[in-house]
C-alpha atoms as a PDB file:
ATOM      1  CA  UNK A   1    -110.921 -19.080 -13.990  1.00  0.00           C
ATOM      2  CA  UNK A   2    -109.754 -15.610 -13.354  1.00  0.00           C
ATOM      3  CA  UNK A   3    -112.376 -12.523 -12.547  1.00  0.00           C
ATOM      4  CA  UNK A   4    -110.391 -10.659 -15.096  1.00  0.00           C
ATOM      5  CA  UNK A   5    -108.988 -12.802 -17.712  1.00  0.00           C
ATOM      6  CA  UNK A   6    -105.914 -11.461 -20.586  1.00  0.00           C
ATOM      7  CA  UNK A   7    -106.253  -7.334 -19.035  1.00  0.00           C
ATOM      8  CA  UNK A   8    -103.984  -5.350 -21.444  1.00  0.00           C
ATOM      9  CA  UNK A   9    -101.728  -3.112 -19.417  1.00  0.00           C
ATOM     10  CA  UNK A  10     -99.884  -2.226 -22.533  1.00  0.00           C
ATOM     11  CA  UNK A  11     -99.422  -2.307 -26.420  1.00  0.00           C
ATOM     12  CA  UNK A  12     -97.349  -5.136 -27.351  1.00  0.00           C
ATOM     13  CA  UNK A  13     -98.787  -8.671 -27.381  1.00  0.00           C
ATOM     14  CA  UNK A  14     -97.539  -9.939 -24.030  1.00  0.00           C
ATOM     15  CA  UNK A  15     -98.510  -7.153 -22.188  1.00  0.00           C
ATOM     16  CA  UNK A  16    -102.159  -9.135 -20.560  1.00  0.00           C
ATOM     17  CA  UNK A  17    -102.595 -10.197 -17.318  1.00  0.00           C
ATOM     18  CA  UNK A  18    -104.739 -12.200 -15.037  1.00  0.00           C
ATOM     19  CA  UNK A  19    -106.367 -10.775 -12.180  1.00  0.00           C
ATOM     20  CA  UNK A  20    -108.571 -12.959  -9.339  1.00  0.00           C
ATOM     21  CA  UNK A  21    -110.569 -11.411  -6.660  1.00  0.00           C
ATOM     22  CA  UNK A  22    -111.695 -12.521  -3.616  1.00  0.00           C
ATOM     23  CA  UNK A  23    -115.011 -13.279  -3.099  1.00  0.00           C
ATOM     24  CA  UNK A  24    -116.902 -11.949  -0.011  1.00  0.00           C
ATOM     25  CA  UNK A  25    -114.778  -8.548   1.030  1.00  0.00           C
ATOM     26  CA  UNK A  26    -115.889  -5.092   1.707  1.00  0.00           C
ATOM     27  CA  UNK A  27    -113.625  -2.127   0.820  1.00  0.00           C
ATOM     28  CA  UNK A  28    -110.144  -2.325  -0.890  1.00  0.00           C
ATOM     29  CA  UNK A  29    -108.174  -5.239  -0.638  1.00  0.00           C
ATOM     30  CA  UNK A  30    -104.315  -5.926  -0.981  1.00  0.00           C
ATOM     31  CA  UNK A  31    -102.727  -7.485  -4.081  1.00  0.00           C
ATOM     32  CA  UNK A  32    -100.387  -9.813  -4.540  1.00  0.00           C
ATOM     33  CA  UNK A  33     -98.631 -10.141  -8.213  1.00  0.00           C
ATOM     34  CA  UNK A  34     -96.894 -13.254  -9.720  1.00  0.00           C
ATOM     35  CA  UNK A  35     -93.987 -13.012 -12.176  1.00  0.00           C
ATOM     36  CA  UNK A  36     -93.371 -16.678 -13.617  1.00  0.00           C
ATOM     37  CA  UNK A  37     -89.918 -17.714 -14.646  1.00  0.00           C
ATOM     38  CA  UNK A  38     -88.401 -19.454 -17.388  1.00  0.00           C
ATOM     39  CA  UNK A  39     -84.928 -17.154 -18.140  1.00  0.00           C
ATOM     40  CA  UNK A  40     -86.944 -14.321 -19.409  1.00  0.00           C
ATOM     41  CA  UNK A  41     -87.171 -17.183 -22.660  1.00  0.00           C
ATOM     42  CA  UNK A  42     -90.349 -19.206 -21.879  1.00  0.00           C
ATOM     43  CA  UNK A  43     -92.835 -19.912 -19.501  1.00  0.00           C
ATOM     44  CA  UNK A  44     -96.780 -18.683 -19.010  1.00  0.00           C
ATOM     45  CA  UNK A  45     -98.743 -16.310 -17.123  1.00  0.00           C
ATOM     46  CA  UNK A  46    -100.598 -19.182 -15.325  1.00  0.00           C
ATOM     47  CA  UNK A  47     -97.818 -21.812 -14.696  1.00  0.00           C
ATOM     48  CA  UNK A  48     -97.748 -24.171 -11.608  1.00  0.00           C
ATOM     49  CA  UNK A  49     -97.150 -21.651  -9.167  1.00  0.00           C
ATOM     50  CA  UNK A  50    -100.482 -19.941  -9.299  1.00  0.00           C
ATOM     51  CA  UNK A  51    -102.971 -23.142  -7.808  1.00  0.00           C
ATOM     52  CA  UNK A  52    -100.976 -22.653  -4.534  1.00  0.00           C
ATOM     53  CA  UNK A  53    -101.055 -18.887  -4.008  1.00  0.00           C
ATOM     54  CA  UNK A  54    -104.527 -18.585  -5.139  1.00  0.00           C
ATOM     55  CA  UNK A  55    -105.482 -21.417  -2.430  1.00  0.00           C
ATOM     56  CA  UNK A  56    -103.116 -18.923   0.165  1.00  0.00           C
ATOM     57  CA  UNK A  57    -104.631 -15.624  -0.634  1.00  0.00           C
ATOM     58  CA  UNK A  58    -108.287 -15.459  -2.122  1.00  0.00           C
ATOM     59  CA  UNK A  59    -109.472 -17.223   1.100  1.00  0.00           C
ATOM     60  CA  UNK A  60    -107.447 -14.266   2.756  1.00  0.00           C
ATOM     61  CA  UNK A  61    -109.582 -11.857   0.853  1.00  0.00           C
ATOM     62  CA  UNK A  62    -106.133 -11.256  -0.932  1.00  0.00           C
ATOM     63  CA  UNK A  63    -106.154 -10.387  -4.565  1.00  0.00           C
ATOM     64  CA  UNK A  64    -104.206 -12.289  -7.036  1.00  0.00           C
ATOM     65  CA  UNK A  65    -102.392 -11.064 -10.548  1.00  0.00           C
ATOM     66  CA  UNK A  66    -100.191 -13.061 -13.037  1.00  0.00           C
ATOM     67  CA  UNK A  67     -98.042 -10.869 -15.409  1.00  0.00           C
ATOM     68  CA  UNK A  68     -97.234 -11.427 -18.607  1.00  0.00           C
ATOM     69  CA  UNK A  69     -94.265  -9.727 -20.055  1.00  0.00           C
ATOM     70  CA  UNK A  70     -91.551  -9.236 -23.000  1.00  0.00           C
ATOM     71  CA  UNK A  71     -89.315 -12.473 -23.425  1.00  0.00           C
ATOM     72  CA  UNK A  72     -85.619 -11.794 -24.466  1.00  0.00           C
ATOM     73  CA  UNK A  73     -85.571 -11.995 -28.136  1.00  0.00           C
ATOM     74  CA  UNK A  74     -89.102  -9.474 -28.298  1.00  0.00           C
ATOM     75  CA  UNK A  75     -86.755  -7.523 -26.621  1.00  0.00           C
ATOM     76  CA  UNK A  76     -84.162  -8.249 -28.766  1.00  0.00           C
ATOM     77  CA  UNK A  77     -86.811  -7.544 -31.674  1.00  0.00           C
ATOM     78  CA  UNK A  78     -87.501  -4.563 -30.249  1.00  0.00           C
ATOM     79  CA  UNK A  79     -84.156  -2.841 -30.008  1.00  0.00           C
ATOM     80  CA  UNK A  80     -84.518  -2.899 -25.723  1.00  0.00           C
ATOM     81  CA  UNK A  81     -80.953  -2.774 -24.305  1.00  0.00           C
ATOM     82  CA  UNK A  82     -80.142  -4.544 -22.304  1.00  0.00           C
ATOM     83  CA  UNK A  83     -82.749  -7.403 -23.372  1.00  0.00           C
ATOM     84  CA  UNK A  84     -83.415  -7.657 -19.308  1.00  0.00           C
ATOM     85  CA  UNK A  85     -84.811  -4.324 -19.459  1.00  0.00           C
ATOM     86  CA  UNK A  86     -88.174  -5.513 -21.195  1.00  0.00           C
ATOM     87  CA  UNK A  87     -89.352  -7.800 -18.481  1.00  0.00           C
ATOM     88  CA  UNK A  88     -88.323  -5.762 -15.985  1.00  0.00           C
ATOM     89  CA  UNK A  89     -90.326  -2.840 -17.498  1.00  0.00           C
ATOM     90  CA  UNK A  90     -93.135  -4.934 -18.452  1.00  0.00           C
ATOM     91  CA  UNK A  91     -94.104  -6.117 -14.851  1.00  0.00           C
ATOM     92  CA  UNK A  92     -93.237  -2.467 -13.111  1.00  0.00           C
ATOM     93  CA  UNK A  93     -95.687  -0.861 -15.865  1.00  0.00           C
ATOM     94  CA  UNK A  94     -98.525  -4.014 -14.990  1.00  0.00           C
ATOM     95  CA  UNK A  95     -97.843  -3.032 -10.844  1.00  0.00           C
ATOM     96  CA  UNK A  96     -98.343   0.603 -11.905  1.00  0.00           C
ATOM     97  CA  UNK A  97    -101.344  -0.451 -14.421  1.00  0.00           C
ATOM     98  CA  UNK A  98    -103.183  -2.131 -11.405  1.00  0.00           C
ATOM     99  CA  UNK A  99    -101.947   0.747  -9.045  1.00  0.00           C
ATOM    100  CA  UNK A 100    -103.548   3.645 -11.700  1.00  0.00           C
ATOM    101  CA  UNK A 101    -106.761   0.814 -12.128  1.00  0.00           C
ATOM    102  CA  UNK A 102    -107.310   0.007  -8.571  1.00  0.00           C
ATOM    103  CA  UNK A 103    -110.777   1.576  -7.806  1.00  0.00           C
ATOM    104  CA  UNK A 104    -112.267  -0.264 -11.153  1.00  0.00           C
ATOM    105  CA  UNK A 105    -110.656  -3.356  -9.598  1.00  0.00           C
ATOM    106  CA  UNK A 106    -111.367  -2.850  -5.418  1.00  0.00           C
ATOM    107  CA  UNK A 107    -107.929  -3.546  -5.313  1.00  0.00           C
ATOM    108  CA  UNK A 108    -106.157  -1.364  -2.331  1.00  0.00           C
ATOM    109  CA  UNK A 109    -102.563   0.442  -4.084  1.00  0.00           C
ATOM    110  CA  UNK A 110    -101.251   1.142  -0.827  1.00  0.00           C
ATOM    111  CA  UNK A 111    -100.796  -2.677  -0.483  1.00  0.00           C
ATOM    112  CA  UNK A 112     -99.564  -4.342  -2.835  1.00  0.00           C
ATOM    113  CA  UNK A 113     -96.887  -7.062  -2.762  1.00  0.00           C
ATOM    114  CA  UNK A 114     -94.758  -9.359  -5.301  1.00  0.00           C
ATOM    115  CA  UNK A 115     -93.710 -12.970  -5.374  1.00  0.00           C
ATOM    116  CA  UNK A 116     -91.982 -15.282  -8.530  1.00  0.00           C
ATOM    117  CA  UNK A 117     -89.560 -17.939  -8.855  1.00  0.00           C
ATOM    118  CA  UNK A 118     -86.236 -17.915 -10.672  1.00  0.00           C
ATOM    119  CA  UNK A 119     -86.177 -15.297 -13.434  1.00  0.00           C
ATOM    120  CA  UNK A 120     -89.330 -14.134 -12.246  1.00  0.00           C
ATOM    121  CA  UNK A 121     -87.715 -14.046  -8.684  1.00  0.00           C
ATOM    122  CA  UNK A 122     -84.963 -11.874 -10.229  1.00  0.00           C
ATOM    123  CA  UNK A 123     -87.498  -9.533 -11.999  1.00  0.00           C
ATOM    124  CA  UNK A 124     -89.165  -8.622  -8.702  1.00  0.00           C
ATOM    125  CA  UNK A 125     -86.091  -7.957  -6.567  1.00  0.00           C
ATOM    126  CA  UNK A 126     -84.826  -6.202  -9.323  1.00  0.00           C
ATOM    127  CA  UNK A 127     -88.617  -3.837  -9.232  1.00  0.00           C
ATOM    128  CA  UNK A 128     -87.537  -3.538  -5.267  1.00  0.00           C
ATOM    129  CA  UNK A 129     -83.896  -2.388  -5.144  1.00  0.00           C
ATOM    130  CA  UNK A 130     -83.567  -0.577  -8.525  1.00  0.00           C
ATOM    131  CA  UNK A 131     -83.898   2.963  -7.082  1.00  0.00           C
ATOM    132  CA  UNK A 132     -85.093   1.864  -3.891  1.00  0.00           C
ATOM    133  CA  UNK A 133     -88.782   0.754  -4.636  1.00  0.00           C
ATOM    134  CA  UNK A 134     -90.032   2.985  -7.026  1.00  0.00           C
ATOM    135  CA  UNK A 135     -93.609   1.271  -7.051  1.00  0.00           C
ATOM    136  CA  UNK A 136     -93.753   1.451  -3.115  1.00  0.00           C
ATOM    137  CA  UNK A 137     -93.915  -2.260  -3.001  1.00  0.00           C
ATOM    138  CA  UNK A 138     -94.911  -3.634   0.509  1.00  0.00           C
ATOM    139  CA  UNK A 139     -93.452  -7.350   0.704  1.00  0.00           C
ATOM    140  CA  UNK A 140     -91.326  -9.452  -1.921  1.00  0.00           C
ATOM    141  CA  UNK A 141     -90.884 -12.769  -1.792  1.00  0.00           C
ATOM    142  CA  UNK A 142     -88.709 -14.267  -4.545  1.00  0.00           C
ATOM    143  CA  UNK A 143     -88.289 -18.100  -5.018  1.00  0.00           C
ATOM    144  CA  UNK A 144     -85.087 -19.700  -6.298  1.00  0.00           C
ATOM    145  CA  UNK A 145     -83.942 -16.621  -7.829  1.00  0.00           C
ATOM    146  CA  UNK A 146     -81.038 -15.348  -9.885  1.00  0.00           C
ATOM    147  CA  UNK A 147     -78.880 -12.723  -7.548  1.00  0.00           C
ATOM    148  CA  UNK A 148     -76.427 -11.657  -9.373  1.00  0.00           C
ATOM    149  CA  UNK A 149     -75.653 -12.052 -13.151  1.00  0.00           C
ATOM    150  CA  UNK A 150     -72.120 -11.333 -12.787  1.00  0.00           C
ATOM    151  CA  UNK A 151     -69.790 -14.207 -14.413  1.00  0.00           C
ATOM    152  CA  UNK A 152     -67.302 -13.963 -11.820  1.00  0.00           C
ATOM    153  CA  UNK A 153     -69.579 -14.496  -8.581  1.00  0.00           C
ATOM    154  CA  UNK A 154     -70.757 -17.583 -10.476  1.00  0.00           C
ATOM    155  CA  UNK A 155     -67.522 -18.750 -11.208  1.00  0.00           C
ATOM    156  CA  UNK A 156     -66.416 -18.222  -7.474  1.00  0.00           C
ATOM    157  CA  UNK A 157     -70.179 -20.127  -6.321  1.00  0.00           C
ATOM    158  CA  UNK A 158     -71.334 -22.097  -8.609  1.00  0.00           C
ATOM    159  CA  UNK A 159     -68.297 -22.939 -11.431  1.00  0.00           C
ATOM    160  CA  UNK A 160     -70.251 -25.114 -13.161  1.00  0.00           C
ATOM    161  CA  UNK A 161     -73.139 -22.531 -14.013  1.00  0.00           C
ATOM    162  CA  UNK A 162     -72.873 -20.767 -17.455  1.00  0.00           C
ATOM    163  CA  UNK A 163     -76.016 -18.335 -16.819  1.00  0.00           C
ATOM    164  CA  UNK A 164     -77.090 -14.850 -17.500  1.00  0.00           C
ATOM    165  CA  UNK A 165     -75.283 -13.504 -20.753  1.00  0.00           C
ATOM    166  CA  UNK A 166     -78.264 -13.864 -22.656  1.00  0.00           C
ATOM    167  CA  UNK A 167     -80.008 -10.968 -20.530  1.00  0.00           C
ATOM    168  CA  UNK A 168     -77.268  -8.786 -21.917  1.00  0.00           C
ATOM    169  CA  UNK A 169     -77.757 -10.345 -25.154  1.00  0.00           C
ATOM    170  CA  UNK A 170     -74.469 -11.940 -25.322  1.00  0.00           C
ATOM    171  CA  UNK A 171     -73.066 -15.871 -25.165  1.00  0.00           C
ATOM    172  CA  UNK A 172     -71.361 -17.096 -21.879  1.00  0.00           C
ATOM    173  CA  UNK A 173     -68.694 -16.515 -22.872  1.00  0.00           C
ATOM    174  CA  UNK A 174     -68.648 -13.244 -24.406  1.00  0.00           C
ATOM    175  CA  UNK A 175     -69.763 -11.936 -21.242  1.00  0.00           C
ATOM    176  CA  UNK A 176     -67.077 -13.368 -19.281  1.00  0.00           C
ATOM    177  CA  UNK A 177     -64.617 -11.673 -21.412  1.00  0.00           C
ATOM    178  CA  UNK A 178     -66.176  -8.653 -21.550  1.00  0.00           C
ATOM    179  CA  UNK A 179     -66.862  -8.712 -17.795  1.00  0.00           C
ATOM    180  CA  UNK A 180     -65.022  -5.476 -16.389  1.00  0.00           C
ATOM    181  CA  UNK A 181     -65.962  -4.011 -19.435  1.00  0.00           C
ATOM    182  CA  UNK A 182     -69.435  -4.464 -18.776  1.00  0.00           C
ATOM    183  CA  UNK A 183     -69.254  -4.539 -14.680  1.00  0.00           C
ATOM    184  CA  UNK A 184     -71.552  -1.556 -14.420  1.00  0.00           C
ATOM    185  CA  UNK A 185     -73.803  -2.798 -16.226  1.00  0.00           C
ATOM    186  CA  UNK A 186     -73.915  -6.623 -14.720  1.00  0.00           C
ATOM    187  CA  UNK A 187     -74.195  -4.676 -11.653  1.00  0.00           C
ATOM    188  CA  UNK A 188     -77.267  -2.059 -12.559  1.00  0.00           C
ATOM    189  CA  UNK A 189     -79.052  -5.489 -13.281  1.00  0.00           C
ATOM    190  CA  UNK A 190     -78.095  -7.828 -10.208  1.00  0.00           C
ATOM    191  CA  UNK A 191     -80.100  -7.150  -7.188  1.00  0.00           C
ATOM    192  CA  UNK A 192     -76.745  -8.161  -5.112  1.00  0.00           C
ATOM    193  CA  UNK A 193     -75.251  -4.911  -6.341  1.00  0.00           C
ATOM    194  CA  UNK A 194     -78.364  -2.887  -6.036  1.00  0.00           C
ATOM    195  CA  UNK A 195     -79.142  -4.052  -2.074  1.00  0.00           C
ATOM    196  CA  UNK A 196     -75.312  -3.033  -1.374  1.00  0.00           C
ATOM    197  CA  UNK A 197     -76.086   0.552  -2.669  1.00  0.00           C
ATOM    198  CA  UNK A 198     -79.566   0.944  -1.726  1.00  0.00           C
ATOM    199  CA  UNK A 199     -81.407   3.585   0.054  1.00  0.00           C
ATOM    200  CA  UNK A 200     -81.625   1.132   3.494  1.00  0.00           C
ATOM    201  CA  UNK A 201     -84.379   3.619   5.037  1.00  0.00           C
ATOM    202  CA  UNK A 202     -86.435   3.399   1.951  1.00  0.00           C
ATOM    203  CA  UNK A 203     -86.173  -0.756   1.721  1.00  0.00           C
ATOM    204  CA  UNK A 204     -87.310  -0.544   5.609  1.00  0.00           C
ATOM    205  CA  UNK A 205     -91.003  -0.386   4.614  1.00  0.00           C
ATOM    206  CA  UNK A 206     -90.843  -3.471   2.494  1.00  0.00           C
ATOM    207  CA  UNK A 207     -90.950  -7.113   3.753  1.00  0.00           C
ATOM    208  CA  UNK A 208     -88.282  -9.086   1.924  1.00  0.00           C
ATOM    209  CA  UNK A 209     -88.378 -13.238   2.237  1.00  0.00           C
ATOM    210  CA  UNK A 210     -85.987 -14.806   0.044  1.00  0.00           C
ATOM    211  CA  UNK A 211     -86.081 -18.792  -0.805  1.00  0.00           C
ATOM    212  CA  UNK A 212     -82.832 -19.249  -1.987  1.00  0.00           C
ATOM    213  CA  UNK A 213     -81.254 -21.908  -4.862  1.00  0.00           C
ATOM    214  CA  UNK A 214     -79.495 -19.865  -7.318  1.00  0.00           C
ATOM    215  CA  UNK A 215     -76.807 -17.189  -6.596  1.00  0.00           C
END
């Protein structure tokens, strides 16, 4: 059972999260926040990736957070363009919730760090590399996650894969039609793109680990 169970960090309905603490510590202590995946369509705050970090951490006197956030058609439901946006908004206003909240929580804001697998592996490196680390994130570790969303890179990797239109909310094949049409916007949305023009002496003071699957 979480310390803090279903904290709103915002208005809608899927704006909760979890929060853990570890037992036993004196003074602040790092946090480390879990986005779940699901393609921004399904999943939980909880899923089967939390047991394992909360076994790594809390014994490490390492706070733990799960984030819920937006799916793609509340997004769509609430007029966010692109539909990506919402999660990606959702989980940088929960990191700046627990950032603003941190003395009620004995949480340290200087040291927090990210980790989620496939979508929710996107979301973080896209909360990293979109404007260089805005939320002064200290180490991100996506699992399996989506690089790119750019038709074209999958067609050159992966030809089989028919992924990614509905963050733009658009079919497969919409999106490959409309691909240099829409490349500026694929690209404001792939971390790919955003690591090639990032500010490199920002991104210095953040650990990156990447377990890769998807491209």
């Amino acid at each position: 059972m979480a310390t803090y169970e279903n904290l709103a960090y915002g208005p809608h309905d899927k704006h909760h999260l979890d929060l853990w603490l570890p037992k036993g510590t004196t003074g602040p202590v790092p946090l480390l926040a879990y986005v779940h995946g699901g393609g921004w369509q399904a999943g939980e705050i909880v899923d089967c990736g939390v047991p394992s970090i909360l076994r790594e951490c809390l014994p490490q006197g390492v706070a733990v957070a799960a984030i819920g956030y937006r799916f793609i058609e509340d997004a769509k439901k609430d007029g966010v363009n692109p539909p990506v946006r919402a999660p990606y908004e959702d989980c940088a206003r929960a990191v700046r919730f627990l950032q603003a909240e941190a003395g009620r929580f004995g949480l340290d804001a200087t040291r927090f760090g990210m980790t989620g697998g496939s979508a929710g592996g996107c979301t973080i490196l896209l909360l990293a590399l979109k404007d260089s680390n805005p939320l002064g994130l200290k180490a991100v570790w996506p699992a399996i996650a989506q690089t790119t969303l750019d038709p074209a890179l999958h067609a050159k990797w992966l030809p089989k894969l028919r992924y990614g239109a509905h963050a733009f909310g658009l079919t497969y094949d919409e999106l490959v039609r409309r691909r240099d049409e829409l490349k500026p916007l694929i690209d404001d949305w792939s971390p790919l793109s955003l690591l090639e023009k990032a500010d490199r002496t920002r991104l210095s003071k953040i650990c990156l680990c990447y377990q890769h699957h998807y491209p």
